[in-house]
Every structure is written in C-alpha cells, then in structure tokens.
Protein backbone atom coordinates (compact mmCIF):
# COMPACT_ATOMS: atom_id res chain seq x y z
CA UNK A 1 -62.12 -62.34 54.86
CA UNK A 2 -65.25 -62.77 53.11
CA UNK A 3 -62.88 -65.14 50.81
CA UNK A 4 -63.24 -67.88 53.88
CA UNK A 5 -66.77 -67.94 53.85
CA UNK A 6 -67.55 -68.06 50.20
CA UNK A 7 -69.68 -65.06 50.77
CA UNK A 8 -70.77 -63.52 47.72
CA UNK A 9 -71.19 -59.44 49.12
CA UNK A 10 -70.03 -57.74 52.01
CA UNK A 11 -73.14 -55.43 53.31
CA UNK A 12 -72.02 -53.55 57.02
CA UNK A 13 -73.95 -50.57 58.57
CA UNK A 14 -72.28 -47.41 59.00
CA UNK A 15 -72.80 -47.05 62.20
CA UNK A 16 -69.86 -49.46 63.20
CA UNK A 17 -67.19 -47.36 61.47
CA UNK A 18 -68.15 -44.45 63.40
CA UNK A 19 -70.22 -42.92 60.71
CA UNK A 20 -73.77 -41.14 60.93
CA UNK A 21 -77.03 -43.63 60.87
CA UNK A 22 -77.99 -44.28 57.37
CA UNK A 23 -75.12 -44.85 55.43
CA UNK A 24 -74.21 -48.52 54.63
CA UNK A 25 -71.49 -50.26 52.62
CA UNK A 26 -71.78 -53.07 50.16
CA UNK A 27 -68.63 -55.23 48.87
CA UNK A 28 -69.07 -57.18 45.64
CA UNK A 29 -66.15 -58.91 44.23
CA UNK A 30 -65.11 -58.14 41.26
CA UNK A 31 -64.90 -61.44 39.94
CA UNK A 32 -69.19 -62.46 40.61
CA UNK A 33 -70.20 -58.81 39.46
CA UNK A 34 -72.27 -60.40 36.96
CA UNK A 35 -74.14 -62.40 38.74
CA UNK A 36 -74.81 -60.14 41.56
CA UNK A 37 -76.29 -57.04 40.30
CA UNK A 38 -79.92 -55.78 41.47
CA UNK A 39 -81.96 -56.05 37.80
CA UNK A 40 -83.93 -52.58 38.96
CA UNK A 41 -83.81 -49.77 40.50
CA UNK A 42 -83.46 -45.96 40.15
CA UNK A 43 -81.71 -43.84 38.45
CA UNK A 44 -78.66 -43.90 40.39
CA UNK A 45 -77.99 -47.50 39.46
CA UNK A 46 -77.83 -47.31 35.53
CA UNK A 47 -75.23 -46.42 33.02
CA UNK A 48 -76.86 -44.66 30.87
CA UNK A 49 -79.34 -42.47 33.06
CA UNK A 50 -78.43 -39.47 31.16
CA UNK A 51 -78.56 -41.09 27.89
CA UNK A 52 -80.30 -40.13 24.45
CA UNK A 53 -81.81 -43.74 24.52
CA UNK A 54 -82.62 -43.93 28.16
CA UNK A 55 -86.13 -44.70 28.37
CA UNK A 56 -85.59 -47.08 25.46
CA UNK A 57 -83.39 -49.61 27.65
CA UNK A 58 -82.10 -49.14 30.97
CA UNK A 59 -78.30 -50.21 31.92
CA UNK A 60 -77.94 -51.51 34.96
CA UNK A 61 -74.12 -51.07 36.64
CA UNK A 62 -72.74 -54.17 38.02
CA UNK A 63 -71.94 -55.18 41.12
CA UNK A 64 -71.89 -53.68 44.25
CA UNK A 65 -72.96 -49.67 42.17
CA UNK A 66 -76.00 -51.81 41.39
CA UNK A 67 -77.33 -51.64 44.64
CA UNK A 68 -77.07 -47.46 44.92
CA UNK A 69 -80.68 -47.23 43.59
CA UNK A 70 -82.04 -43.69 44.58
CA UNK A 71 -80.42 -40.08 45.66
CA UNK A 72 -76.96 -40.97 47.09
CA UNK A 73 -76.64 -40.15 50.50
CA UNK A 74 -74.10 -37.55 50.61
CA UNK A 75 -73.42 -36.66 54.08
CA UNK A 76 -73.77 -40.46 54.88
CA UNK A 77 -70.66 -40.77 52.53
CA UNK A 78 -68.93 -38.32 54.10
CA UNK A 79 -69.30 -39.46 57.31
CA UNK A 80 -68.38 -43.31 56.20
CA UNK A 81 -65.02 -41.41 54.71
CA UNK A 82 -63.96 -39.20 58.02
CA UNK A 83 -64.74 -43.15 60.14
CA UNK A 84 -62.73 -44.56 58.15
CA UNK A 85 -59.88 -42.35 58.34
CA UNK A 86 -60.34 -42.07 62.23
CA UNK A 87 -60.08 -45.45 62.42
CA UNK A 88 -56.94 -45.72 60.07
CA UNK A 89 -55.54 -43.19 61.74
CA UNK A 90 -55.94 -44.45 65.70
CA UNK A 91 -55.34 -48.11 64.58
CA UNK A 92 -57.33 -51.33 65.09
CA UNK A 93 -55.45 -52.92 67.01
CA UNK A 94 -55.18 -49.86 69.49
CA UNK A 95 -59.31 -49.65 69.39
CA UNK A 96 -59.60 -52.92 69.66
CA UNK A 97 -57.06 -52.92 73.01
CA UNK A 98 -59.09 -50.38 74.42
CA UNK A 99 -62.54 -51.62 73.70
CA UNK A 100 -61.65 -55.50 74.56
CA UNK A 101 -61.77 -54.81 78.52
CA UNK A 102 -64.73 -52.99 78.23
CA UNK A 103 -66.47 -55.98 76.37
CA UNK A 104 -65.11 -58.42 79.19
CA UNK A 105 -66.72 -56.17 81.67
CA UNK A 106 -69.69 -55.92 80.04
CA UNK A 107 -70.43 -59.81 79.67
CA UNK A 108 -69.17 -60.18 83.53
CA UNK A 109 -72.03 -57.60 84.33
CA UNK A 110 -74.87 -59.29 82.05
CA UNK A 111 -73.73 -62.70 83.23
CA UNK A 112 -75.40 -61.43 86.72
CA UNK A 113 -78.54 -60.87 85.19
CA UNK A 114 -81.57 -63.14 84.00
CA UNK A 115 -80.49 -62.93 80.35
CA UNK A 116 -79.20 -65.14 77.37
CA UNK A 117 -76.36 -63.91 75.83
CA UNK A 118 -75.98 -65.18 72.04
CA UNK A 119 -72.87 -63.52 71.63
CA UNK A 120 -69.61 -65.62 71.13
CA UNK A 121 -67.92 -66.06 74.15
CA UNK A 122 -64.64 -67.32 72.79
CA UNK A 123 -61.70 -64.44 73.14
CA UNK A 124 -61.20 -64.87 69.56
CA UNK A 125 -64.44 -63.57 68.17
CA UNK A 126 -65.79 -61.17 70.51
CA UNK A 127 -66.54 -57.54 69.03
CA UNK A 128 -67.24 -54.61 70.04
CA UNK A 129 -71.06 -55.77 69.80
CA UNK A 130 -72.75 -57.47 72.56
CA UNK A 131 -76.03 -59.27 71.85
C-alpha cells in the first residue's frame, strides 16, 4: 500500500493491532534501506555491538533495525505477535464488518454535537478511528 504513496517507511502504533501501549512497528523497504537508516543510536541498532573493534567504529544496521536504538521492548513484541495472530485468525474483513456499524453510529451521534469532525466521511476510507 505504501507502494501508492511513494512513502518511504511504514511507522503504526501498536495499539491498533490490539497490542499493549508502547510497542510500535516500522516498515522500510528493502530496496531504500540505504538511504533510510538512523546514523545513531544505541546499542541495539549496530552490527557489531559485541565486537572486538566496537568502540573503534560503530555499524549501524540498515533500514527499518536501524531505528531499534535502546533495550528492545520485549513484552511490547509479544503483544504486537499475539495482535497479529488474533487478527489473522478472526479475519479483517470479519472485524472490519463488525466495527463498520459501530463507526456509522458513532459519526451519526457526534454529528449532533457542536464538533468538527476531520475524519473522512467517504465509506471507502473510514477506520476504526474517529477524529
């Protein structure tokens, strides 16, 4: 999807795939790893952390492992893995059937009230996100 948009990296908070609050993704493709790596960071972004020569010269992963900079966030990983098999398992296309009326509702009920809505209102690109 990203593709469509010429967007270089895909960054989502875990929260939307069901997993706990702190976790996050990030998407680099292949293909631009070069050009979008992070130049520093901690220890959990380098090759050669471990390394005989590692306070010589610091190796910097590419890509998207670029961007994992301190302690990895274990249980945050976890989570993001048991979301995304929930979701894989139940189906998007069922979620998304069950969540869609809610949505509707949900816009019917703030349309009552004195607020601006920026979310899409086309069918086609509402979410499960209301803003």
């Amino acid at each position: 999807m990203w593709q469509e948009y010429l967007c270089p990296t895909t960054v989502d908070e875990a929260l939307r795939i069901l997993a706990s609050h702190g976790g996050g993704l990030v998407g680099v493709p292949a293909a631009r790893q070069a050009e979008l790596t992070v130049p520093a960071g901690g220890w959990f972004n380098l090759q050669n952390a471990f390394d005989a020569d590692r306070f010589e010269r610091a190796v910097v992963k590419p890509g998207a492992a670029s961007f994992g900079v301190g302690m990895p966030n274990y249980p945050a990983a976890y989570a993001v893995r048991a979301g995304l098999d929930y979701i894989q398992s139940v189906g998007v296309d069922q979620i998304n059937a069950y969540a869609r009326p809610l949505v509707q509702a949900c816009i019917e009920g703030l349309h009552r009230l004195p607020v601006e809505l920026i979310t899409p209102m086309e069918d086609e690109h509402l979410a499960g996100i209301v803003a």
